[in-house]
Protein backbone atom coordinates (compact mmCIF):
# COMPACT_ATOMS: atom_id res chain seq x y z
CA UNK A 1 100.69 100.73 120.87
CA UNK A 2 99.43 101.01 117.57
CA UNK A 3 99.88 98.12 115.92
CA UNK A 4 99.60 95.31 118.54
CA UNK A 5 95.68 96.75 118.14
CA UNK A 6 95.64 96.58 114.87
CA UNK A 7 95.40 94.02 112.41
CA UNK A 8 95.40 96.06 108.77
CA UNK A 9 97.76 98.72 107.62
CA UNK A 10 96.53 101.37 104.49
CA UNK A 11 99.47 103.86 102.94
CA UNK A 12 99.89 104.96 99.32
CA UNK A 13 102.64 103.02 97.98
CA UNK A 14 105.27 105.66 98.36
CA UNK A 15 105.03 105.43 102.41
CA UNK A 16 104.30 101.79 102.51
CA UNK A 17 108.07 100.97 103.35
CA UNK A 18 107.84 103.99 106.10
CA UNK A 19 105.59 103.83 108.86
CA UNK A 20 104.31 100.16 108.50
CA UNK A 21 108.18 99.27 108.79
CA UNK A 22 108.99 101.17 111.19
CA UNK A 23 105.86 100.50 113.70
CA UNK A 24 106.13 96.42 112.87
CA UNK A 25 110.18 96.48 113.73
CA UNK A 26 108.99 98.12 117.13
CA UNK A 27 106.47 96.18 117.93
CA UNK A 28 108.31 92.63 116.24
CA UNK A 29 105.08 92.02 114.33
CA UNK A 30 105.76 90.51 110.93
CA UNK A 31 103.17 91.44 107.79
CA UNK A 32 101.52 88.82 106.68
CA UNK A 33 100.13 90.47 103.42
CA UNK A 34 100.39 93.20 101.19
CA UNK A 35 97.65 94.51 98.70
CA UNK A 36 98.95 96.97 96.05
CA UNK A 37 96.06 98.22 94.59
CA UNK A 38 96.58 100.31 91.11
CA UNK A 39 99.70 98.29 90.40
CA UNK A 40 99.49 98.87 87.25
CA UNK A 41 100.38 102.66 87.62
CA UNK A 42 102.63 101.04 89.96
CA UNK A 43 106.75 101.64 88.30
CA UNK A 44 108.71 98.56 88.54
CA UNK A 45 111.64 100.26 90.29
CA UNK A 46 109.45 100.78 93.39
CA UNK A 47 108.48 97.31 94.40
CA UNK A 48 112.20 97.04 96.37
CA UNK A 49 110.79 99.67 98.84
CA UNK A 50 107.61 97.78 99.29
CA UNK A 51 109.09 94.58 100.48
CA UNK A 52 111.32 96.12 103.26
CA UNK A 53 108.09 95.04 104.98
CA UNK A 54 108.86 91.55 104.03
CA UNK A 55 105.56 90.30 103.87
CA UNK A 56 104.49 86.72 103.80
CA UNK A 57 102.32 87.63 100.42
CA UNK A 58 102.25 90.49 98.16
CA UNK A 59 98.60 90.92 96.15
CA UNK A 60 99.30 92.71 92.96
CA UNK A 61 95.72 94.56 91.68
CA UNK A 62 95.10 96.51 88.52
CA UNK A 63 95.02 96.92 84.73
CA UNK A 64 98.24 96.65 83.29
CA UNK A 65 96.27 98.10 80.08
CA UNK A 66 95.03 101.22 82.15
CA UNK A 67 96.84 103.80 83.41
CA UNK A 68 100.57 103.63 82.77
CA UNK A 69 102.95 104.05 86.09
CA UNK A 70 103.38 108.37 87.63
CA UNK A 71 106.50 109.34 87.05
CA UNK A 72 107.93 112.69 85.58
CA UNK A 73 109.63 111.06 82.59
CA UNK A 74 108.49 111.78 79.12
CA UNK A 75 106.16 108.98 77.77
CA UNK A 76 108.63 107.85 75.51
CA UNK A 77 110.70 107.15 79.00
CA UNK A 78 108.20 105.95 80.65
CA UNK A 79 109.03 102.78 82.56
CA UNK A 80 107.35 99.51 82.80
CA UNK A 81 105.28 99.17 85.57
CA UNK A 82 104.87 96.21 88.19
CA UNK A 83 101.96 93.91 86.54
CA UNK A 84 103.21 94.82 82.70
CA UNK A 85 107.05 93.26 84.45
CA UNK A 86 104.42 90.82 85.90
CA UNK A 87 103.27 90.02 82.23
CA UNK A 88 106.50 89.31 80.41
CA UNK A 89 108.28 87.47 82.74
CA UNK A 90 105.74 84.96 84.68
CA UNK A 91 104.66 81.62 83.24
CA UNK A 92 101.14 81.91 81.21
CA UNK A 93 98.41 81.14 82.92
CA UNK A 94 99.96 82.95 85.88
CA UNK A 95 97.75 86.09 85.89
CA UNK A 96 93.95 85.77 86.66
CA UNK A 97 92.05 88.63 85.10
CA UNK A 98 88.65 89.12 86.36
CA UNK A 99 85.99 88.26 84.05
CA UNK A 100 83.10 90.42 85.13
CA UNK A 101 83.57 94.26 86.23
CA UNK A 102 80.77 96.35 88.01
CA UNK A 103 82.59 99.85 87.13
CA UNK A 104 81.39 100.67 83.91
CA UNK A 105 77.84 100.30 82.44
CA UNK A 106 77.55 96.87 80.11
CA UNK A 107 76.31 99.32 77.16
CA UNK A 108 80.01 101.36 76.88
CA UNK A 109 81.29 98.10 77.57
CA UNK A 110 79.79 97.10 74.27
CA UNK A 111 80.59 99.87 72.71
CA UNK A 112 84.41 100.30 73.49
């Protein structure tokens, strides 16, 4: 069996309530963690389905400032996504942005 061999799960976020729940509830593993990388493209109304799982911690990753969440709704519709909900609602001081980045060469970092 699948996941009494295995010890990390990967799924976009739209089957992360699917197969991860559905092997752990067979097998009566619990999930001890989940990363959601690109939360911040990452709507707000999808984070119920994610903790079906009920993990023991949920990782939120991403630029809130970045890429705004997928959906189909005009950008005047668009809705908030997980770490901009994240933003206006936790304590400050709550969020820890990185500080240093290796993705983008320091001299467009200077320039932007």
């Amino acid at each position: 069996d699948i996941t009494t061999r295995t010890s990390v799960f990967l799924s976009t976020v739209d089957c992360a309530h699917t197969v991860p729940f559905y092997l752990l509830q067979q097998s009566g593993r619990r999930l001890d963690a989940m990363i959601v990388d690109e939360a911040g493209a990452v709507p707000e109304w999808k984070m119920p389905a994610l903790t079906v799982c009920a993990p023991e911690l949920i990782i939120l990753v991403g630029d809130q400032q970045q890429l705004p969440p997928f959906t189909r709704a005009s950008r005047t519709e668009a809705p908030l996504s997980v770490l901009q909900r994240m933003e206006a609602v936790l304590p400050a001081g709550s969020i820890k942005m990185l500080r240093l980045q290796y993705r983008m060469p320091p001299q467009i970092c200077e320039f932007l």
